[in-house]
PDB file of N, CA and C in Angstrom:
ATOM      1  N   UNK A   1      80.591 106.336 126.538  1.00  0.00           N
ATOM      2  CA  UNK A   1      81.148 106.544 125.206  1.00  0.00           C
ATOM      3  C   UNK A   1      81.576 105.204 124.612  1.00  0.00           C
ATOM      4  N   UNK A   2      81.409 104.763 123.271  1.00  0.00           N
ATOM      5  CA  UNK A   2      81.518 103.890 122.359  1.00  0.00           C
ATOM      6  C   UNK A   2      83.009 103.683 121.873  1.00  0.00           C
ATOM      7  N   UNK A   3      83.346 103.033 122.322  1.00  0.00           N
ATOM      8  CA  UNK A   3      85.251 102.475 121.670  1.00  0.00           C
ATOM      9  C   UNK A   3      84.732 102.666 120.115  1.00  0.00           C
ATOM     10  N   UNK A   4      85.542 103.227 119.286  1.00  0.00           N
ATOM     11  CA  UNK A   4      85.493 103.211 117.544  1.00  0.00           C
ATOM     12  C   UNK A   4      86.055 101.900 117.335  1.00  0.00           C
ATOM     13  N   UNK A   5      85.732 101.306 116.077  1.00  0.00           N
ATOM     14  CA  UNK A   5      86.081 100.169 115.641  1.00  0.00           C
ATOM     15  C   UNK A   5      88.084 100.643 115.557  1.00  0.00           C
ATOM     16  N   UNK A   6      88.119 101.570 115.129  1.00  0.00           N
ATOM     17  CA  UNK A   6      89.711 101.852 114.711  1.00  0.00           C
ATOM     18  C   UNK A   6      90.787 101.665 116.354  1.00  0.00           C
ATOM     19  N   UNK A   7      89.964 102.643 117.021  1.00  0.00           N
ATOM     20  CA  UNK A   7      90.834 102.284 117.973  1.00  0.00           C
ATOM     21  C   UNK A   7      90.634 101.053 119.061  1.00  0.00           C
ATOM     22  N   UNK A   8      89.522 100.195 118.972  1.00  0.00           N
ATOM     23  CA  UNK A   8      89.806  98.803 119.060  1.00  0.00           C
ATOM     24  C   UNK A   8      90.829  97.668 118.586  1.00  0.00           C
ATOM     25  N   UNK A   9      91.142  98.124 116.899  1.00  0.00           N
ATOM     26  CA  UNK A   9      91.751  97.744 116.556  1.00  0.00           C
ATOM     27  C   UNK A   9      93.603  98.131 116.769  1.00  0.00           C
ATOM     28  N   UNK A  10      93.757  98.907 116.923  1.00  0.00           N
ATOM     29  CA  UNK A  10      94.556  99.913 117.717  1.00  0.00           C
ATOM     30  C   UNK A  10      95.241  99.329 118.860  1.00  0.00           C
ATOM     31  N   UNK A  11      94.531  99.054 119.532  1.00  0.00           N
ATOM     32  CA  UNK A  11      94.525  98.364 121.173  1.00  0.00           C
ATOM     33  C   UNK A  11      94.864  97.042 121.017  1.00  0.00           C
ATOM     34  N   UNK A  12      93.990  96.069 120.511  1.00  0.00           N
ATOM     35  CA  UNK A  12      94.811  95.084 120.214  1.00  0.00           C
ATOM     36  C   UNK A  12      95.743  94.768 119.734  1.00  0.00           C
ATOM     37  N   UNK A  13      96.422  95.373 118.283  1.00  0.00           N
ATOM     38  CA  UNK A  13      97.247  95.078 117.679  1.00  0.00           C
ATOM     39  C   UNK A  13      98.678  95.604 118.856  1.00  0.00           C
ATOM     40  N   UNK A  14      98.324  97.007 119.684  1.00  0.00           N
ATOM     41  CA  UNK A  14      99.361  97.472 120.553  1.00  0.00           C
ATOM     42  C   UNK A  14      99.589  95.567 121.914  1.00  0.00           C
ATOM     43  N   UNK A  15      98.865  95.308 121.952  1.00  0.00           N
ATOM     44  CA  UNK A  15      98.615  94.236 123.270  1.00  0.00           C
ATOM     45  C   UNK A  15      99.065  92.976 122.222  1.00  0.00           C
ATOM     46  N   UNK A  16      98.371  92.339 120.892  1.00  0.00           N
ATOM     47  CA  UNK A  16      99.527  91.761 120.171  1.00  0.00           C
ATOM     48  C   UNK A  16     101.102  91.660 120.382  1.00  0.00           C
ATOM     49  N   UNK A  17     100.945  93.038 119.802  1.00  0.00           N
ATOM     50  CA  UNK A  17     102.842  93.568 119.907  1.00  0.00           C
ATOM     51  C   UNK A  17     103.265  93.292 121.494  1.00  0.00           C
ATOM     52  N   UNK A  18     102.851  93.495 122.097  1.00  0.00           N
ATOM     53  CA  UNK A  18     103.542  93.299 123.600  1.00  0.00           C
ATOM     54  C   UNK A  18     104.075  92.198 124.355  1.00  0.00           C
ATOM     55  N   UNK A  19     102.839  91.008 123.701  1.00  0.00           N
ATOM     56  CA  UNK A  19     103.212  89.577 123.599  1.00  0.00           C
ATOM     57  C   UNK A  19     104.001  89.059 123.237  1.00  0.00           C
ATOM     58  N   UNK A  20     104.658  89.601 121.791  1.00  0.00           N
ATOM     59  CA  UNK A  20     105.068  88.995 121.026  1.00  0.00           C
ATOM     60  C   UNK A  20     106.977  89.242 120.974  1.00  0.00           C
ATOM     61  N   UNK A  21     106.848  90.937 122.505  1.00  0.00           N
ATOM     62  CA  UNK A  21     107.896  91.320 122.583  1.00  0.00           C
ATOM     63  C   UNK A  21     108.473  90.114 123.922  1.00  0.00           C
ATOM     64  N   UNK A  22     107.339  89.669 125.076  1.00  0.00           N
ATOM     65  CA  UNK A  22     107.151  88.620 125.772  1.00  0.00           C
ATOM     66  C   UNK A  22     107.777  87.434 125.528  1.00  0.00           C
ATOM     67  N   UNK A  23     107.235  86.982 123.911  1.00  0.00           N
ATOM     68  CA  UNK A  23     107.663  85.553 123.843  1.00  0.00           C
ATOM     69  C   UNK A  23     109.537  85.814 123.509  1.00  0.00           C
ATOM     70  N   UNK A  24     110.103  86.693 122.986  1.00  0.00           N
ATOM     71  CA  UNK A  24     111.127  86.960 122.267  1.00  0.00           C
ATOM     72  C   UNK A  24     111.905  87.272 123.410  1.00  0.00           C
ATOM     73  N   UNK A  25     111.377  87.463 124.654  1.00  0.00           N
ATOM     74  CA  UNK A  25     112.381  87.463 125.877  1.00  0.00           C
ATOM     75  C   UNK A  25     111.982  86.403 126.409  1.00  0.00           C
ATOM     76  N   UNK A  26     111.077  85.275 126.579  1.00  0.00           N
ATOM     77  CA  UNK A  26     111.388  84.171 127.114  1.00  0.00           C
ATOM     78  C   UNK A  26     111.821  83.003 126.271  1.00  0.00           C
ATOM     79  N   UNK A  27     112.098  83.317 125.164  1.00  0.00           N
ATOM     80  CA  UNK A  27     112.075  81.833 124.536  1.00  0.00           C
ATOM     81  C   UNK A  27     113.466  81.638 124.827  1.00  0.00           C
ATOM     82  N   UNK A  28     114.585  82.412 124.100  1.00  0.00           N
ATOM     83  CA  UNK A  28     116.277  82.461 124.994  1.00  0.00           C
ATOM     84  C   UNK A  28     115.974  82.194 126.064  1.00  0.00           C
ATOM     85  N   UNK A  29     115.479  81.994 126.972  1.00  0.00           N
ATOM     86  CA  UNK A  29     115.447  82.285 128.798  1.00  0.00           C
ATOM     87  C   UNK A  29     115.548  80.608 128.983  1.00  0.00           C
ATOM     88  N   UNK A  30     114.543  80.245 127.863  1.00  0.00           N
ATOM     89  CA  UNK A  30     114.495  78.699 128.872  1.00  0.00           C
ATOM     90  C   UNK A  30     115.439  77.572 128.413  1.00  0.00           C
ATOM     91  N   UNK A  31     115.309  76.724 129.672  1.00  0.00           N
ATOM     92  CA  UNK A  31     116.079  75.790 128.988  1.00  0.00           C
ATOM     93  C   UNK A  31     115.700  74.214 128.313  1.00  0.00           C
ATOM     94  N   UNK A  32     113.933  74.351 129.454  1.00  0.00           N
ATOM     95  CA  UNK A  32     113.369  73.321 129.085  1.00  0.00           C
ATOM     96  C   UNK A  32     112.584  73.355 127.590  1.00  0.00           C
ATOM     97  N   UNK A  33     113.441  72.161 126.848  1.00  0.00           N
ATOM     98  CA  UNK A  33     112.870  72.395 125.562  1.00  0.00           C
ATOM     99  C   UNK A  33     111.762  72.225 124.949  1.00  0.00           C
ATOM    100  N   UNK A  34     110.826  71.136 125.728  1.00  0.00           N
ATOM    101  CA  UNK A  34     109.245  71.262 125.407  1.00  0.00           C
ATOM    102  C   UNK A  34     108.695  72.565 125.726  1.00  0.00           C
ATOM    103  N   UNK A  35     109.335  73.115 126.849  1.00  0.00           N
ATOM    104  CA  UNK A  35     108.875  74.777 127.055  1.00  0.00           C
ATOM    105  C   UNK A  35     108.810  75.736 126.245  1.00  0.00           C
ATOM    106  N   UNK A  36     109.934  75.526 125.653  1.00  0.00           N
ATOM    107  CA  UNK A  36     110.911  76.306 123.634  1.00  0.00           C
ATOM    108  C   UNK A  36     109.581  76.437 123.124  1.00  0.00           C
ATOM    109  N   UNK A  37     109.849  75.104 123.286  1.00  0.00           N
ATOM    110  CA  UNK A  37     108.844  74.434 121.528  1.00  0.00           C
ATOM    111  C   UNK A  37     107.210  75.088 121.946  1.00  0.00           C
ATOM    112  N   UNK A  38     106.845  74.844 123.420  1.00  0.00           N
ATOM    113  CA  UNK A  38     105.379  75.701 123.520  1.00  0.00           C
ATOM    114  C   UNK A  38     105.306  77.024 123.191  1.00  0.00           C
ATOM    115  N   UNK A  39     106.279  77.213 123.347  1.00  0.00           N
ATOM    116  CA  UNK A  39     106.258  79.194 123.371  1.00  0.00           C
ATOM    117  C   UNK A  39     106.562  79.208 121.796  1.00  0.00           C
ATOM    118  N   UNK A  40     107.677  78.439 121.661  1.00  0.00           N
ATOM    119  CA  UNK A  40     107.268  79.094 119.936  1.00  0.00           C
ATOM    120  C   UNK A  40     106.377  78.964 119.162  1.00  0.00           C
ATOM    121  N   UNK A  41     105.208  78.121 119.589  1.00  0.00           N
ATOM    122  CA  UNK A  41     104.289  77.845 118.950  1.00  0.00           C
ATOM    123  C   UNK A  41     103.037  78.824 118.854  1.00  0.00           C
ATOM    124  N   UNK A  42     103.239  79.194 120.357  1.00  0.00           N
ATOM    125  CA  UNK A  42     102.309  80.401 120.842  1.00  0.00           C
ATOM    126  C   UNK A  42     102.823  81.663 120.315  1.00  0.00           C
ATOM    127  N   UNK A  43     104.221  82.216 119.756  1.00  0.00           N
ATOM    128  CA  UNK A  43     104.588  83.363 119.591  1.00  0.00           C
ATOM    129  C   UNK A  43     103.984  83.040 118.042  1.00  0.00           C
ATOM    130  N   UNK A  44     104.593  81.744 117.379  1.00  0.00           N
ATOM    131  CA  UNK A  44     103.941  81.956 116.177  1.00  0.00           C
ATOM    132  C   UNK A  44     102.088  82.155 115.636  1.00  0.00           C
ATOM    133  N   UNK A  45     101.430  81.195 116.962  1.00  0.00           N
ATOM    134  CA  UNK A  45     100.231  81.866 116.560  1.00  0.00           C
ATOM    135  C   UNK A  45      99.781  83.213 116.916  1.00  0.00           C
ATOM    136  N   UNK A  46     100.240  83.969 117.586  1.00  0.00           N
ATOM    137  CA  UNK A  46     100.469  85.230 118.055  1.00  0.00           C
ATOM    138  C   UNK A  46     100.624  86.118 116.729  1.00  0.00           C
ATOM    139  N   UNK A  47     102.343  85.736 115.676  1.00  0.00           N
ATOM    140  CA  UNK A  47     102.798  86.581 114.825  1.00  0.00           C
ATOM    141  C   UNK A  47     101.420  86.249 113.801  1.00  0.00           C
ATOM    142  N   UNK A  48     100.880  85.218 113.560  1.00  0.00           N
ATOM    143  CA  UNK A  48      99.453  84.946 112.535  1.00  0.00           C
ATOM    144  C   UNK A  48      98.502  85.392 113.298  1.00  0.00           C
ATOM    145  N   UNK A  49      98.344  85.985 114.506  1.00  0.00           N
ATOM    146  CA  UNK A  49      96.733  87.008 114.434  1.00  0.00           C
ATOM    147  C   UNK A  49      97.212  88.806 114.218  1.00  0.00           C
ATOM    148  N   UNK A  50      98.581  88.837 114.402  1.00  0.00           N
ATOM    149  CA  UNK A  50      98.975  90.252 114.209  1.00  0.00           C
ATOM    150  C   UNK A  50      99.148  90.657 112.635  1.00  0.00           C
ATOM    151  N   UNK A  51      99.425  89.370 112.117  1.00  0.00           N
ATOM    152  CA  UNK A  51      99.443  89.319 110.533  1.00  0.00           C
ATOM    153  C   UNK A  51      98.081  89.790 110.075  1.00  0.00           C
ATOM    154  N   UNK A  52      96.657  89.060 110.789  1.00  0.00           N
ATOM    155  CA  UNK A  52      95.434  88.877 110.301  1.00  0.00           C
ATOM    156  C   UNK A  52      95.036  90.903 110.420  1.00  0.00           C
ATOM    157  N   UNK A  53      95.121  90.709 111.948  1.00  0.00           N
ATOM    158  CA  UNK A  53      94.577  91.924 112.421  1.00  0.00           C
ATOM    159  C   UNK A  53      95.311  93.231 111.447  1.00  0.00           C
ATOM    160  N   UNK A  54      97.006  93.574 110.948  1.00  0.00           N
ATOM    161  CA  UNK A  54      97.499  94.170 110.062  1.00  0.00           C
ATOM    162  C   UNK A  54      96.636  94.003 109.132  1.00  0.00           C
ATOM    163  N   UNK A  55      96.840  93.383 108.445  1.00  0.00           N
ATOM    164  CA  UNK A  55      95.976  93.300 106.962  1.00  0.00           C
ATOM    165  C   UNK A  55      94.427  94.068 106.897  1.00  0.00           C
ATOM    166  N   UNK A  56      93.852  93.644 108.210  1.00  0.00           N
ATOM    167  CA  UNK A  56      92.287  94.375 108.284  1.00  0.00           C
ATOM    168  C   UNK A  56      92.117  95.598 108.475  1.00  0.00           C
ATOM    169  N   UNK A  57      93.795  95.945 109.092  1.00  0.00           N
ATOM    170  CA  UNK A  57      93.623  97.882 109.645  1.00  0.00           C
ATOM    171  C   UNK A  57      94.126  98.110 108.023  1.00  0.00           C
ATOM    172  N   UNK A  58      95.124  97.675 107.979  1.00  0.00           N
ATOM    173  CA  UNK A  58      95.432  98.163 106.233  1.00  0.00           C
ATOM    174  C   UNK A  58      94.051  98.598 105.431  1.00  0.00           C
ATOM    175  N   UNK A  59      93.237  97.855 105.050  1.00  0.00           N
ATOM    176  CA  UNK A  59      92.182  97.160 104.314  1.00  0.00           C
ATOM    177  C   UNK A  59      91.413  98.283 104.158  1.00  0.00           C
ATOM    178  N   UNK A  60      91.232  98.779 106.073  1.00  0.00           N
ATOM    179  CA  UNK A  60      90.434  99.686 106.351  1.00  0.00           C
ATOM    180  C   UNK A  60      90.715 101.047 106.381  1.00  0.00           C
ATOM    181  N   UNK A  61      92.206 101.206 105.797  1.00  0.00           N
ATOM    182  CA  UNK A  61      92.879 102.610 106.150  1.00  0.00           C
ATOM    183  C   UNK A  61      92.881 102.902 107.743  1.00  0.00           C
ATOM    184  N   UNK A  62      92.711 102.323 108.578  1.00  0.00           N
ATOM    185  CA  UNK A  62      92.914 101.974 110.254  1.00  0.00           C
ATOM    186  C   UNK A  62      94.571 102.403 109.991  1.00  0.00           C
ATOM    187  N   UNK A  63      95.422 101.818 109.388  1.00  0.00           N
ATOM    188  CA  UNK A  63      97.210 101.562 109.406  1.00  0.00           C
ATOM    189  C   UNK A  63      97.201 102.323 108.506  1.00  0.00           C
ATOM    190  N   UNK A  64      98.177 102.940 108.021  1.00  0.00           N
ATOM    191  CA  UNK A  64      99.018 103.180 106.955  1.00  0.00           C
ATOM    192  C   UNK A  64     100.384 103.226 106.981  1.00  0.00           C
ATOM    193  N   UNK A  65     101.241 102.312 106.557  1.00  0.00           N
ATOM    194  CA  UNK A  65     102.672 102.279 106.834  1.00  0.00           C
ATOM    195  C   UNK A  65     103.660 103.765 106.017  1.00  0.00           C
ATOM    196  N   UNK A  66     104.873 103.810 106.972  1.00  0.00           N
ATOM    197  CA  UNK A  66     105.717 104.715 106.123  1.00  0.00           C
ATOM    198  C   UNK A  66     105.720 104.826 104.954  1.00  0.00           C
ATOM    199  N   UNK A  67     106.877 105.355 104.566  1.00  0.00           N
ATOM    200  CA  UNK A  67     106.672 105.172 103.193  1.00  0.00           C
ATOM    201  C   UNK A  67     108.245 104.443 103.066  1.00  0.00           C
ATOM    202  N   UNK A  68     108.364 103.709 101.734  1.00  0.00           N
ATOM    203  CA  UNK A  68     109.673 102.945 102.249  1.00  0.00           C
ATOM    204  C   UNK A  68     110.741 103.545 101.862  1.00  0.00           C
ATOM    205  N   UNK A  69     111.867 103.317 102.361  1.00  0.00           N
ATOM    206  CA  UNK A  69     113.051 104.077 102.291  1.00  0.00           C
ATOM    207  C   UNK A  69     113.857 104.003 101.214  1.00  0.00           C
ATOM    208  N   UNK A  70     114.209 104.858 101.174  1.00  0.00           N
ATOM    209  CA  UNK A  70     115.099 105.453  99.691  1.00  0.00           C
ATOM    210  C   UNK A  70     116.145 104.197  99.652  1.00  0.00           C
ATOM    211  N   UNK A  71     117.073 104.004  98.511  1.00  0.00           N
ATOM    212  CA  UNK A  71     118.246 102.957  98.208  1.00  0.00           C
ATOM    213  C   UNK A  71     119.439 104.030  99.166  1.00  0.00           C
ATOM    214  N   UNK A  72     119.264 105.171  99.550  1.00  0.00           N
ATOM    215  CA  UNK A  72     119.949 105.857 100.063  1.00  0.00           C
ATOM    216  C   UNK A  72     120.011 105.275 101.686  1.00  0.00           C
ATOM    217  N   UNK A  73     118.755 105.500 101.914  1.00  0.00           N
ATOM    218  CA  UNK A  73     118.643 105.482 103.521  1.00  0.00           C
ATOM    219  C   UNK A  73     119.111 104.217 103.710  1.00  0.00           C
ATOM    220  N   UNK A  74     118.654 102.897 102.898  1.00  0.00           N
ATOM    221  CA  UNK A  74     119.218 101.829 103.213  1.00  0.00           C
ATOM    222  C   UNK A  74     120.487 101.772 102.807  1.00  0.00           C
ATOM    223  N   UNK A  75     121.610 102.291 102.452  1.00  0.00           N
ATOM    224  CA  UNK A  75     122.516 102.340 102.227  1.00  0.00           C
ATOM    225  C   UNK A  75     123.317 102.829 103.398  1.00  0.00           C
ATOM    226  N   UNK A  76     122.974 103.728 103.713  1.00  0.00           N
ATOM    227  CA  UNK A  76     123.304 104.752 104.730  1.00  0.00           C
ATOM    228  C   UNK A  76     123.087 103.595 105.952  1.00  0.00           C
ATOM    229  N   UNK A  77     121.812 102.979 106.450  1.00  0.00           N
ATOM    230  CA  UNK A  77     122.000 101.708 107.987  1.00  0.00           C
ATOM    231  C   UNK A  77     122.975 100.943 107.114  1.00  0.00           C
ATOM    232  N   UNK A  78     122.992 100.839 106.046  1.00  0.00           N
ATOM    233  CA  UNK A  78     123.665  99.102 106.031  1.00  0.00           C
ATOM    234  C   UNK A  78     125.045  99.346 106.306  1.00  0.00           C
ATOM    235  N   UNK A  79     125.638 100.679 105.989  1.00  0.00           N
ATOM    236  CA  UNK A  79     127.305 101.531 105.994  1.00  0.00           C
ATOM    237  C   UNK A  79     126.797 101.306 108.039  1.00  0.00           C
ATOM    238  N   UNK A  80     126.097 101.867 108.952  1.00  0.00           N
ATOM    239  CA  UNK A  80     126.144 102.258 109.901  1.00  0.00           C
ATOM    240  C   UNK A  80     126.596 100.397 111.090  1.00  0.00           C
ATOM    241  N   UNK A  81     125.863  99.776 110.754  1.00  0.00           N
ATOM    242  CA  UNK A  81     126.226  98.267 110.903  1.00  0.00           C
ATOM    243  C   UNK A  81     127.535  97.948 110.817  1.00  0.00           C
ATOM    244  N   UNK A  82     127.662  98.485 109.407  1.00  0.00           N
ATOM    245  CA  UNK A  82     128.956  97.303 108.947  1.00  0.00           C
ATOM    246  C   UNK A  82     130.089  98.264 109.351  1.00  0.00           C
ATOM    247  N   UNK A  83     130.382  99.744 109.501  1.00  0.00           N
ATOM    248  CA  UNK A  83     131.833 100.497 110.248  1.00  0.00           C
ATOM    249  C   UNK A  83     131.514 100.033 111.508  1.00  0.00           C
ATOM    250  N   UNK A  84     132.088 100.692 112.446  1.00  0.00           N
ATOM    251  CA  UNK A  84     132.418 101.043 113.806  1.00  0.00           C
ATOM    252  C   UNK A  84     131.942 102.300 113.870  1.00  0.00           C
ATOM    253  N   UNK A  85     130.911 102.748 113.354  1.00  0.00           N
ATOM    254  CA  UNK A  85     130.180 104.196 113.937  1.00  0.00           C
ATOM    255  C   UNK A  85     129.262 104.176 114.745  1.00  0.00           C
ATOM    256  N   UNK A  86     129.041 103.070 115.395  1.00  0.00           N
ATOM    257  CA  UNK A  86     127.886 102.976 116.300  1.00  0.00           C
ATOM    258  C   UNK A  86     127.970 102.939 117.654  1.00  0.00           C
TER     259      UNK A  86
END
């Protein structure tokens, strides 16, 4: 059976994301700072192929994002942050 172009795209963008959750737990971790500076370089070319690859599932109706949230709902996290209800 033939992988669909969609869920190729699918797969990577999930394996993207995983990396990118990777670099965001090692970059705090280290201390050596040429190490920093490699990894952030790599997370950032990382966040520019997840950028690329988004845009192409968009493009293709592959993605379709939520829909965005009411002045309510954001009202409602920004109250949940800023009390002590959490």
């Amino acid at each position: 059976m033939q992988m669909q172009e969609k869920t190729m795209v699918a797969d990577t963008l999930t394996g993207i994301n995983g990396e990118l959750v990777r670099y965001a737990e090692m970059i705090p971790q280290t201390e050596n700072k040429e190490l920093k500076q490699t990894l952030k370089q790599l997370r950032n070319a990382c966040e520019q192929s997840q950028e690329e690859l988004y845009g192409i599932a968009r493009e293709k109706s592959y993605y379709v994002p939520a829909s965005k949230a009411t002045a309510e709902e954001v009202a409602h996290v920004k109250n949940l942050f800023t009390s002590n209800t959490i």
